[in-house]
PDB file of N, CA and C in Angstrom:
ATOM      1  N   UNK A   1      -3.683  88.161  19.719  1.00  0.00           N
ATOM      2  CA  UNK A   1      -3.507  86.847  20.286  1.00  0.00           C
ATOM      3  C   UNK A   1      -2.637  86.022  19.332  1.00  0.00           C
ATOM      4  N   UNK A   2      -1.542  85.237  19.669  1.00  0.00           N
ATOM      5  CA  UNK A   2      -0.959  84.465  18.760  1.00  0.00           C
ATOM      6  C   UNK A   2      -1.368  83.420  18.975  1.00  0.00           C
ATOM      7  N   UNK A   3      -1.490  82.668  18.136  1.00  0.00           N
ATOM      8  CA  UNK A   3      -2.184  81.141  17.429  1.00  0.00           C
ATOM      9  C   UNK A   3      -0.897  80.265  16.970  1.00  0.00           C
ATOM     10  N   UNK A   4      -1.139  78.892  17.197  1.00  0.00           N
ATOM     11  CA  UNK A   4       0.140  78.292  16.774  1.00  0.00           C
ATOM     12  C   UNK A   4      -1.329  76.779  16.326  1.00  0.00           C
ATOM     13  N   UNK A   5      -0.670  77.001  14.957  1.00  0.00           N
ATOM     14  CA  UNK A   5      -1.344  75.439  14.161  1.00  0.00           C
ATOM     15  C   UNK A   5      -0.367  74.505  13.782  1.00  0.00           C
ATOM     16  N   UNK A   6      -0.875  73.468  13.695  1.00  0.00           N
ATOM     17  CA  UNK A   6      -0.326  72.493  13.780  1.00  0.00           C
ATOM     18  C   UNK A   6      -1.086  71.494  12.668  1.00  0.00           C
ATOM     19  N   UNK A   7      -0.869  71.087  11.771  1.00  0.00           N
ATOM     20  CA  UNK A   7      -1.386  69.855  10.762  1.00  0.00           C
ATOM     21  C   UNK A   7      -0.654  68.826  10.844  1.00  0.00           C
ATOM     22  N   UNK A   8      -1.342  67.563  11.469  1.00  0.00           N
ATOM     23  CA  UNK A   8      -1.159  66.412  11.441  1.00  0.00           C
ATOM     24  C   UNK A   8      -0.829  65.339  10.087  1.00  0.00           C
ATOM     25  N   UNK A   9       0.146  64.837   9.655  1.00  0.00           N
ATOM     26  CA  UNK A   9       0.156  64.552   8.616  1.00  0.00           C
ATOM     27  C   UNK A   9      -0.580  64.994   6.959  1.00  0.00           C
ATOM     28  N   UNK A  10      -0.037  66.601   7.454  1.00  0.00           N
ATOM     29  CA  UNK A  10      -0.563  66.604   5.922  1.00  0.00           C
ATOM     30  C   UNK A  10      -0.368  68.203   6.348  1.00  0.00           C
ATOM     31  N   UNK A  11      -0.247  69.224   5.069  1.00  0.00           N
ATOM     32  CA  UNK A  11       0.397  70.677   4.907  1.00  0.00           C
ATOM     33  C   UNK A  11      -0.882  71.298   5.314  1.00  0.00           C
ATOM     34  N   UNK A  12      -1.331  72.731   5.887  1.00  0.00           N
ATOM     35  CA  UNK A  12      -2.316  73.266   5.762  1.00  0.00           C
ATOM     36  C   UNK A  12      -1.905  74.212   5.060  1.00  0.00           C
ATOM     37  N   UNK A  13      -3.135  74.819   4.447  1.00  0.00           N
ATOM     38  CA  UNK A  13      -3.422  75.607   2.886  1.00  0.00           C
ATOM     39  C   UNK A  13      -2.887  76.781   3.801  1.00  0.00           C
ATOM     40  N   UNK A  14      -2.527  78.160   3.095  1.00  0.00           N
ATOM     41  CA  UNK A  14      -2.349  79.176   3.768  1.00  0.00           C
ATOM     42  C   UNK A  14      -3.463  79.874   4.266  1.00  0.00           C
ATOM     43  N   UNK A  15      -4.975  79.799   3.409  1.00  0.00           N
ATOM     44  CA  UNK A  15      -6.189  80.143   3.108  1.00  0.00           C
ATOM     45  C   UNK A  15      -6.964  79.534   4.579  1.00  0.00           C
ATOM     46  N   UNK A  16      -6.219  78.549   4.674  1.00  0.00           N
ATOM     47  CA  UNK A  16      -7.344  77.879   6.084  1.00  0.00           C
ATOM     48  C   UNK A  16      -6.573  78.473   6.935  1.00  0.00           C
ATOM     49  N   UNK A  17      -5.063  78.922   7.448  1.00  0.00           N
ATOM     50  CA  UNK A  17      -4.223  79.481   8.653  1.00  0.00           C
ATOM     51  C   UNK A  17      -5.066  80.929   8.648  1.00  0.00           C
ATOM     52  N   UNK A  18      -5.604  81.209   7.899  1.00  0.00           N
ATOM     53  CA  UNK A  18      -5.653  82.555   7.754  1.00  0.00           C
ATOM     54  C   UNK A  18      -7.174  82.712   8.253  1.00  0.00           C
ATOM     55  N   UNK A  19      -8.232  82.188   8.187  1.00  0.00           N
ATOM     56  CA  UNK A  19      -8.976  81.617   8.562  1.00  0.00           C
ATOM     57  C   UNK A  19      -9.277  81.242   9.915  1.00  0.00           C
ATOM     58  N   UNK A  20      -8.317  80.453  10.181  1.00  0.00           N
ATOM     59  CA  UNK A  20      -8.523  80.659  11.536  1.00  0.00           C
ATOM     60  C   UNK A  20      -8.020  81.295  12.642  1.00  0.00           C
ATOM     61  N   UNK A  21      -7.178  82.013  12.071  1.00  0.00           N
ATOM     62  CA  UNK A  21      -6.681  83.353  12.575  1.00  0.00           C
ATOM     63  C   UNK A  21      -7.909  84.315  12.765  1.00  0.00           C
ATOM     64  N   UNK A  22      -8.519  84.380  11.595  1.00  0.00           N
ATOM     65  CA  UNK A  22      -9.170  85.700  11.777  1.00  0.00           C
ATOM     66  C   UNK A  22     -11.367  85.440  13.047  1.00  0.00           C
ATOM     67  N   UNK A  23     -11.136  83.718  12.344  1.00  0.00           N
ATOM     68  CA  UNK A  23     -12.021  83.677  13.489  1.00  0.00           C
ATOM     69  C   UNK A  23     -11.874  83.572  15.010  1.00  0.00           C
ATOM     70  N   UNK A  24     -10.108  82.896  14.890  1.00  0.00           N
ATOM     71  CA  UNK A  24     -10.380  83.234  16.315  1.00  0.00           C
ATOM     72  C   UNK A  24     -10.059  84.513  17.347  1.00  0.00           C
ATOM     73  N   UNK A  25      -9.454  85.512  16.371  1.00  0.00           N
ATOM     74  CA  UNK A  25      -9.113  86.629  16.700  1.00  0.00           C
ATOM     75  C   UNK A  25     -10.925  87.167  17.725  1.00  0.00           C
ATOM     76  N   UNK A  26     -12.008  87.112  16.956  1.00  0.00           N
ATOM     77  CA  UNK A  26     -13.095  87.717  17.036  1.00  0.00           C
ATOM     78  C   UNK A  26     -13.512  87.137  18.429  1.00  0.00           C
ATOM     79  N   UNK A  27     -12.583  85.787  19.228  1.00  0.00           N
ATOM     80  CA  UNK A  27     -12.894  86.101  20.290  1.00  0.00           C
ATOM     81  C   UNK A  27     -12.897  86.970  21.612  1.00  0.00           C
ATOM     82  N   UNK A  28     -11.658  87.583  21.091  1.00  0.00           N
ATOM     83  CA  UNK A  28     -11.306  88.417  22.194  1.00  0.00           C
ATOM     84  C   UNK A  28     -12.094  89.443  22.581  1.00  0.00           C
ATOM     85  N   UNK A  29     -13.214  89.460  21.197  1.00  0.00           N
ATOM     86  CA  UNK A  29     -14.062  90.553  22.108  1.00  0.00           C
ATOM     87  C   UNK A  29     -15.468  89.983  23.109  1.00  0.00           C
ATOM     88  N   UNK A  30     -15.096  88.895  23.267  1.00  0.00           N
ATOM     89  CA  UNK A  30     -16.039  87.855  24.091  1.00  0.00           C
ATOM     90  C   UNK A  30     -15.346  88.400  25.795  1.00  0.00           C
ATOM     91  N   UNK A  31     -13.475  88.096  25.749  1.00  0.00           N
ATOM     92  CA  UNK A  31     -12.745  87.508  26.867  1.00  0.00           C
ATOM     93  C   UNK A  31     -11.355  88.115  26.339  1.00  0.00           C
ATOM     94  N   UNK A  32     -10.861  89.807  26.829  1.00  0.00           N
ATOM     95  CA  UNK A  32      -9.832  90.074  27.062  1.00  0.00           C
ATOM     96  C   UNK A  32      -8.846  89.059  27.259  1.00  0.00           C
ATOM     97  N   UNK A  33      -8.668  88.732  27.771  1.00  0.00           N
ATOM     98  CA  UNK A  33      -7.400  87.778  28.711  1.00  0.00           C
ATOM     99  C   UNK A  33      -6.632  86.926  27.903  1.00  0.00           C
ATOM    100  N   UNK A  34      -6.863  86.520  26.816  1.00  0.00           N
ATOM    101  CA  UNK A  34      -6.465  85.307  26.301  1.00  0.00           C
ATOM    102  C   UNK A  34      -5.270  85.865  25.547  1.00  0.00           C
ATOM    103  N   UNK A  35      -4.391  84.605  26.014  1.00  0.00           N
ATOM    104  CA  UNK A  35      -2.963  84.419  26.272  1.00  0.00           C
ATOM    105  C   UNK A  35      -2.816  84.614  24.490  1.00  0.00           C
ATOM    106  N   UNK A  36      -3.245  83.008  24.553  1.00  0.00           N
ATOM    107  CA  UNK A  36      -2.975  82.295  22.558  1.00  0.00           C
ATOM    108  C   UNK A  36      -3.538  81.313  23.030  1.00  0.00           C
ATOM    109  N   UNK A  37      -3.380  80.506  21.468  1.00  0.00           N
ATOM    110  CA  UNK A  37      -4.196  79.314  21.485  1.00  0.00           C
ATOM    111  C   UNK A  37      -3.454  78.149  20.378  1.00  0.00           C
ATOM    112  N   UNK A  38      -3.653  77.120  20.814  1.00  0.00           N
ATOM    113  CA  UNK A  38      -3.090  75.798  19.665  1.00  0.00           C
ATOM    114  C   UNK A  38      -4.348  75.604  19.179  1.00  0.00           C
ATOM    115  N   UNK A  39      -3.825  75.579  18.106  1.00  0.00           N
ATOM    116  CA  UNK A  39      -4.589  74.847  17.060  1.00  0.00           C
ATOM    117  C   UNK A  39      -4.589  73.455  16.487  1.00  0.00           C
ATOM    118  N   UNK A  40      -5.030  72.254  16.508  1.00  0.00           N
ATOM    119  CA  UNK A  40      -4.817  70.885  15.905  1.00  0.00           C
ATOM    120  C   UNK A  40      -5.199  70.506  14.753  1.00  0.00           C
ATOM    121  N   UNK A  41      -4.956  70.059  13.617  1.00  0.00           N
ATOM    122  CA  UNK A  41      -5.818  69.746  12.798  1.00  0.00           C
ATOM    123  C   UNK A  41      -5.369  68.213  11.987  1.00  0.00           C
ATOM    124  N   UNK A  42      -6.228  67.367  12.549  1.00  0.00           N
ATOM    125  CA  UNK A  42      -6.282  66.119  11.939  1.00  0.00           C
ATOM    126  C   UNK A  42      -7.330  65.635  10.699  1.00  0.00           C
ATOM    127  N   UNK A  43      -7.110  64.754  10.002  1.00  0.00           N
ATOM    128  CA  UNK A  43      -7.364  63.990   8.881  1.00  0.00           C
ATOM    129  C   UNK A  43      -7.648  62.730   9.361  1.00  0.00           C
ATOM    130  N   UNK A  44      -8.839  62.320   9.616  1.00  0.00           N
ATOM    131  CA  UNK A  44      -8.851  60.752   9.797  1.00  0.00           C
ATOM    132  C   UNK A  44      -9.179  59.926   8.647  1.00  0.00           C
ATOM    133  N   UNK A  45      -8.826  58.583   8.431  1.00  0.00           N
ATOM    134  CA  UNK A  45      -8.517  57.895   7.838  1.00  0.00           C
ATOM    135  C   UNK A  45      -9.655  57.314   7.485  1.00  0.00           C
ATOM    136  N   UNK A  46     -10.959  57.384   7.338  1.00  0.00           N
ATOM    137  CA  UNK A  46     -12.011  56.706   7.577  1.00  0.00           C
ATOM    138  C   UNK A  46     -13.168  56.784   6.133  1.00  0.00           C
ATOM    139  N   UNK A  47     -14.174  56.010   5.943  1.00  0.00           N
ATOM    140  CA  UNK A  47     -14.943  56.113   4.601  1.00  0.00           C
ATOM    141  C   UNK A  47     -16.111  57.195   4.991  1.00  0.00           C
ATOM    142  N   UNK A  48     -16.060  57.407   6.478  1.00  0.00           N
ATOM    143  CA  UNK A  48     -16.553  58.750   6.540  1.00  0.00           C
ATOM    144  C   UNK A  48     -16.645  59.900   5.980  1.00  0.00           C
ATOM    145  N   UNK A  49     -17.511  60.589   5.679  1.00  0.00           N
ATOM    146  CA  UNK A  49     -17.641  62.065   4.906  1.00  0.00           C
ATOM    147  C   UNK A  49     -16.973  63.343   6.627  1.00  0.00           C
ATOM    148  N   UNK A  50     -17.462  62.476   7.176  1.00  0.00           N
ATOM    149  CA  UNK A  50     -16.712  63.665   8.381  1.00  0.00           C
ATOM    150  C   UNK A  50     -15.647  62.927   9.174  1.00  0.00           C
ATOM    151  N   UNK A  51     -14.613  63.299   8.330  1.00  0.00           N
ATOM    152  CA  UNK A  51     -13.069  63.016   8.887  1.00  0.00           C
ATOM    153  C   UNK A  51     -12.152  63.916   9.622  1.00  0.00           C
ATOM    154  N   UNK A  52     -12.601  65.358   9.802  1.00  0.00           N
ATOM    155  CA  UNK A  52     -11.585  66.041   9.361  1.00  0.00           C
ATOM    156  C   UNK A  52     -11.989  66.801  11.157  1.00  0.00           C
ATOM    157  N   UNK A  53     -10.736  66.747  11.881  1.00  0.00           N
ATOM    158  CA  UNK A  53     -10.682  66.829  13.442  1.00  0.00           C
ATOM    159  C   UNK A  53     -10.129  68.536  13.336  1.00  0.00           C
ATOM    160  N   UNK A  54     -10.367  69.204  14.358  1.00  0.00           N
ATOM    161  CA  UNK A  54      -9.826  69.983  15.122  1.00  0.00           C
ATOM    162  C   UNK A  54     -10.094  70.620  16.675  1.00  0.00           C
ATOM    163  N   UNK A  55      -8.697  70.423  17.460  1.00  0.00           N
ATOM    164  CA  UNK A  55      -8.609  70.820  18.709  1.00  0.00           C
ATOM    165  C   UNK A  55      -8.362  71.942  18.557  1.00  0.00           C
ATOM    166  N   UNK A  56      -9.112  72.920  19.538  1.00  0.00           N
ATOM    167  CA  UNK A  56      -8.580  73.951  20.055  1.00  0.00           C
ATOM    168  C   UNK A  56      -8.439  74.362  20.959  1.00  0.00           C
ATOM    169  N   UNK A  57      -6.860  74.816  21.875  1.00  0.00           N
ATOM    170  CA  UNK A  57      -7.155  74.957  23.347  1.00  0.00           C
ATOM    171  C   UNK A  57      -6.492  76.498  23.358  1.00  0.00           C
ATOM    172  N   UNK A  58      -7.393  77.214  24.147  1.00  0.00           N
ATOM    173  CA  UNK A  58      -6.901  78.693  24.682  1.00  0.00           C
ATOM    174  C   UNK A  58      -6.299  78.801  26.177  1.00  0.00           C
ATOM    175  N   UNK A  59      -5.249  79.708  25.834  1.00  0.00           N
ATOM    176  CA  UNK A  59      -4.970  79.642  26.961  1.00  0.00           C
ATOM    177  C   UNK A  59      -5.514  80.970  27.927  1.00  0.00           C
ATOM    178  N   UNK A  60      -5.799  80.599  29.169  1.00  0.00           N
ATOM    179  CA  UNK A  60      -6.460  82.333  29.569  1.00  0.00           C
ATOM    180  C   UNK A  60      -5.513  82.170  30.915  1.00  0.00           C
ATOM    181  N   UNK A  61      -5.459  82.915  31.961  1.00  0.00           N
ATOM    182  CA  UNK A  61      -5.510  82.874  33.316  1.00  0.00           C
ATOM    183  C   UNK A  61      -6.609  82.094  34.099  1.00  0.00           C
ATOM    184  N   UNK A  62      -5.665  80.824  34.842  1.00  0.00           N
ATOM    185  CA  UNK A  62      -6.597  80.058  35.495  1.00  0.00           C
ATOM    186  C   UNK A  62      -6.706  78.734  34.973  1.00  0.00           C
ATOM    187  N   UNK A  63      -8.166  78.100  34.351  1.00  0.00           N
ATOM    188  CA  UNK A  63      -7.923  76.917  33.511  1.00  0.00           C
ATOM    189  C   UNK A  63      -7.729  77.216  32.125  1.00  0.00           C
ATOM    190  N   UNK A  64      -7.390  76.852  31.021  1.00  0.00           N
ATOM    191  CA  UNK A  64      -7.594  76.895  29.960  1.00  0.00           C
ATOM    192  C   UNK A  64      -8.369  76.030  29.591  1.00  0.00           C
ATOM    193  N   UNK A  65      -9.472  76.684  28.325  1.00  0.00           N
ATOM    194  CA  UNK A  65     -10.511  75.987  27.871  1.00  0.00           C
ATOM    195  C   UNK A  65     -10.046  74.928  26.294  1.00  0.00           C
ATOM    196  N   UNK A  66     -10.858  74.107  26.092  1.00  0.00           N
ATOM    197  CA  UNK A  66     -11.024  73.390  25.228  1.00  0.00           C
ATOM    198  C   UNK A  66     -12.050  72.963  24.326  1.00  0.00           C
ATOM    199  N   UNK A  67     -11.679  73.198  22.774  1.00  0.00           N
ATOM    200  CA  UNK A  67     -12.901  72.535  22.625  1.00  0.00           C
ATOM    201  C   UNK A  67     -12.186  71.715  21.110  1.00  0.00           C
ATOM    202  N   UNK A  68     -13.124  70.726  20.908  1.00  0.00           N
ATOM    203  CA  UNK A  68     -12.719  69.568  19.851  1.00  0.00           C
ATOM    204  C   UNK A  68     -13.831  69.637  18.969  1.00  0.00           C
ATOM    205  N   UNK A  69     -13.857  69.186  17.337  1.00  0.00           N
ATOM    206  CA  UNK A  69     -14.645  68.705  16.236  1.00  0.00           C
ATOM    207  C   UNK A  69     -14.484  67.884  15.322  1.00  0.00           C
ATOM    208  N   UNK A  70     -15.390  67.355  14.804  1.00  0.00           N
ATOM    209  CA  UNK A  70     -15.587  66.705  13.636  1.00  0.00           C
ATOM    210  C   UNK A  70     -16.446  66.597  13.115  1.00  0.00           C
ATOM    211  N   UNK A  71     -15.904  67.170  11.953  1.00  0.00           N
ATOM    212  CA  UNK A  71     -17.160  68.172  10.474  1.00  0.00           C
ATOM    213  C   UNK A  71     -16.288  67.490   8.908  1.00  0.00           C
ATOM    214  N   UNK A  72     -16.985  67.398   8.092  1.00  0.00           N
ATOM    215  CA  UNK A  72     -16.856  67.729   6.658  1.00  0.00           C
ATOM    216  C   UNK A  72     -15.690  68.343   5.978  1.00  0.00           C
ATOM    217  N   UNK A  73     -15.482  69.576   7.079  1.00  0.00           N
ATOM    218  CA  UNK A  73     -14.440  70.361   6.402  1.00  0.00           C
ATOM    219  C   UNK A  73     -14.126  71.534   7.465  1.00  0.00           C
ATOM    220  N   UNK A  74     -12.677  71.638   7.270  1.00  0.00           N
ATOM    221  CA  UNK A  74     -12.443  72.430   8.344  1.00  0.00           C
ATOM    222  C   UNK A  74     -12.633  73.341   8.984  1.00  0.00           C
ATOM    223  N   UNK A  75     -12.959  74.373   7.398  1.00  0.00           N
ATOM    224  CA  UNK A  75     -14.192  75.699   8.227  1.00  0.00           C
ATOM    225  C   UNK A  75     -14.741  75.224   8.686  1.00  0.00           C
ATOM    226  N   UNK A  76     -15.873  74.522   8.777  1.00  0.00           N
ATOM    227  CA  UNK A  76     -17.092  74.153   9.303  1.00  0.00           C
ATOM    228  C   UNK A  76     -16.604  74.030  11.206  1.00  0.00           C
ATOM    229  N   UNK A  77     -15.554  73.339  10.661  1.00  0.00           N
ATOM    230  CA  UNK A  77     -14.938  73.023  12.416  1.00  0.00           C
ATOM    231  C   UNK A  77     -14.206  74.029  13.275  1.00  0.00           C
ATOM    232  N   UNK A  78     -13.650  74.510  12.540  1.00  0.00           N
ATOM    233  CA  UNK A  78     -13.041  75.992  13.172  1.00  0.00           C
ATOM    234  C   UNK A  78     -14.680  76.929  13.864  1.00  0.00           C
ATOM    235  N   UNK A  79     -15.972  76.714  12.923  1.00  0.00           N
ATOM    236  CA  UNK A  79     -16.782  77.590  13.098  1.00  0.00           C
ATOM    237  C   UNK A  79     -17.565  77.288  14.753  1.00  0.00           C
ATOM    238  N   UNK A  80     -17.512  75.959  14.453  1.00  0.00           N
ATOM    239  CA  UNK A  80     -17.875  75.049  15.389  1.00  0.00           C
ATOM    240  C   UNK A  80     -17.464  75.262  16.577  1.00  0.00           C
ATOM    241  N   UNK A  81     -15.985  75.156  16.662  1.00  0.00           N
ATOM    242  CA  UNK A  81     -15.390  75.338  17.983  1.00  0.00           C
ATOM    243  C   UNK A  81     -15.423  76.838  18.540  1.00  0.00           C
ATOM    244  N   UNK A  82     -15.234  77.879  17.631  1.00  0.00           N
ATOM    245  CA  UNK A  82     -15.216  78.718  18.034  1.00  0.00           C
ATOM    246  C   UNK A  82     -16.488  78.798  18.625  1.00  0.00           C
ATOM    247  N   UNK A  83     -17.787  78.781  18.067  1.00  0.00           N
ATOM    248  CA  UNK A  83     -18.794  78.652  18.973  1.00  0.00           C
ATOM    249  C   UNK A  83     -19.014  78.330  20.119  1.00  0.00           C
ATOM    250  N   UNK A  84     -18.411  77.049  20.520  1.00  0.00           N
ATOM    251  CA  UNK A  84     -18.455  76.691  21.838  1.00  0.00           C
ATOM    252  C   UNK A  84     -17.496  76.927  22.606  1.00  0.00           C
ATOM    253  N   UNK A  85     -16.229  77.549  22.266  1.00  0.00           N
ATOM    254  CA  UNK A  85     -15.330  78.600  23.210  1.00  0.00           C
ATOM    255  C   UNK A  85     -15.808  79.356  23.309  1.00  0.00           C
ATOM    256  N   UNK A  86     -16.824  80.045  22.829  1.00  0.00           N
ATOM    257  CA  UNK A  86     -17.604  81.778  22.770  1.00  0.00           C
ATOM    258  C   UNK A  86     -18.690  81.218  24.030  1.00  0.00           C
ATOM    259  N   UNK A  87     -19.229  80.143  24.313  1.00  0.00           N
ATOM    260  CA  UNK A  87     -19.713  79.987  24.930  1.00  0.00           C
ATOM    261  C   UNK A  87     -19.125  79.593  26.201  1.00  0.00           C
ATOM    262  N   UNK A  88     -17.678  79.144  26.224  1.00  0.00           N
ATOM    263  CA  UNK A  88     -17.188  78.718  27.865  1.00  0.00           C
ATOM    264  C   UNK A  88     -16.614  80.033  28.161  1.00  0.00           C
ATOM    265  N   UNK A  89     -16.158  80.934  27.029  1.00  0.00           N
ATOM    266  CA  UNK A  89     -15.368  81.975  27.621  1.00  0.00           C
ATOM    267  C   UNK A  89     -16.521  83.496  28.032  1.00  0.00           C
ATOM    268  N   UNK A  90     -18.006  83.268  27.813  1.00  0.00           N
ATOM    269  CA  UNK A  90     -18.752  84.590  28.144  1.00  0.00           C
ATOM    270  C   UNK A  90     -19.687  83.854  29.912  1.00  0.00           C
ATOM    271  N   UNK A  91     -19.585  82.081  29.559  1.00  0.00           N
ATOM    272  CA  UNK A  91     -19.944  81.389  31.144  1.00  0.00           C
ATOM    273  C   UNK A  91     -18.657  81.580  31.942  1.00  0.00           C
ATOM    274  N   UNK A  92     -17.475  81.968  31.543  1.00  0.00           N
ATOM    275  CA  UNK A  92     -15.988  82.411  32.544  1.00  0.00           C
ATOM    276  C   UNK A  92     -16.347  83.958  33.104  1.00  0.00           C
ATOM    277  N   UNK A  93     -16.752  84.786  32.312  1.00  0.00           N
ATOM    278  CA  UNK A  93     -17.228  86.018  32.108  1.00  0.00           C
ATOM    279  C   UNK A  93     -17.985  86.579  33.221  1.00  0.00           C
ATOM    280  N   UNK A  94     -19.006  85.845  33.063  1.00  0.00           N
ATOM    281  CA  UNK A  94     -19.475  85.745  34.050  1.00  0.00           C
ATOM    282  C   UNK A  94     -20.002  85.346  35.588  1.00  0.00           C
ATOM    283  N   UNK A  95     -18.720  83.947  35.773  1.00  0.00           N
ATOM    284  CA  UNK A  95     -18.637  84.007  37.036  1.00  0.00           C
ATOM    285  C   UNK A  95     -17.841  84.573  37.247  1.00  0.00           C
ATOM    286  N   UNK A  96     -16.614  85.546  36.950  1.00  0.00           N
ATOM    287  CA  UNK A  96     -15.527  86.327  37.450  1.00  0.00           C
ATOM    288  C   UNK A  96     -16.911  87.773  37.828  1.00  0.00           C
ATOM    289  N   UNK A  97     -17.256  88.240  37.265  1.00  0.00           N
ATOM    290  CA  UNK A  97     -18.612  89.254  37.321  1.00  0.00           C
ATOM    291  C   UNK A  97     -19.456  88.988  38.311  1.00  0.00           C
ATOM    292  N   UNK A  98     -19.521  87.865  38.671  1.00  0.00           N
ATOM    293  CA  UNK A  98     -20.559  87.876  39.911  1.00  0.00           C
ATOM    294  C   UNK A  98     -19.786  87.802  41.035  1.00  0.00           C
ATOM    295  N   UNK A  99     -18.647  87.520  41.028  1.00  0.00           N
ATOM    296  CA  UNK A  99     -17.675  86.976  42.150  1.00  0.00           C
ATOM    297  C   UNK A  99     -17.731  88.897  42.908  1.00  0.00           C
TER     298      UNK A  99
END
């Protein structure tokens, strides 16, 4: 699956691209189909300890899913989202399966 990231005012480490490469690779064994996916990653400006945003949208056949965070730190958010794409893409799963 190719991945395209994107950092919002500010460089990402090579260590975090790589990262989320490799977690989101591990979806595909959830959901064949998937095209690629953008990656977002924002920095908010705030005295908050959890500043740190990321979108992720996949693309599959049909709708493409989405999911958004804000965590501490970016693993944390990459871990995050992937979670809850693992969860829209095995509820896709299975209404194509019952159909």
């Amino acid at each position: 699956m190719k991945i395209n990231v994107q950092s919002v005012n500010f460089n990402a480490d090579v260590k975090l691209i790589e990262f989320i490469q490799e977690r989101l690779d591990k979806l595909e064994h959830f959901y064949s189909k998937i095209i690629n996916a953008d990656v977002y990653l924002k920095v908010q400006k705030t005295s908050a300890p959890e500043n740190k945003i990321i979108e992720v949208r996949l693309f599959v056949p049909g709708e493409d899913l989405i999911a958004s965070k804000t965590c501490k730190s970016f693993e944390q958010c990459i871990d995050e989202c992937a979670g809850a794409l693992e969860r829209q893409l095995k509820k896709r799963k299975e209404k194509q399966n019952s159909h």
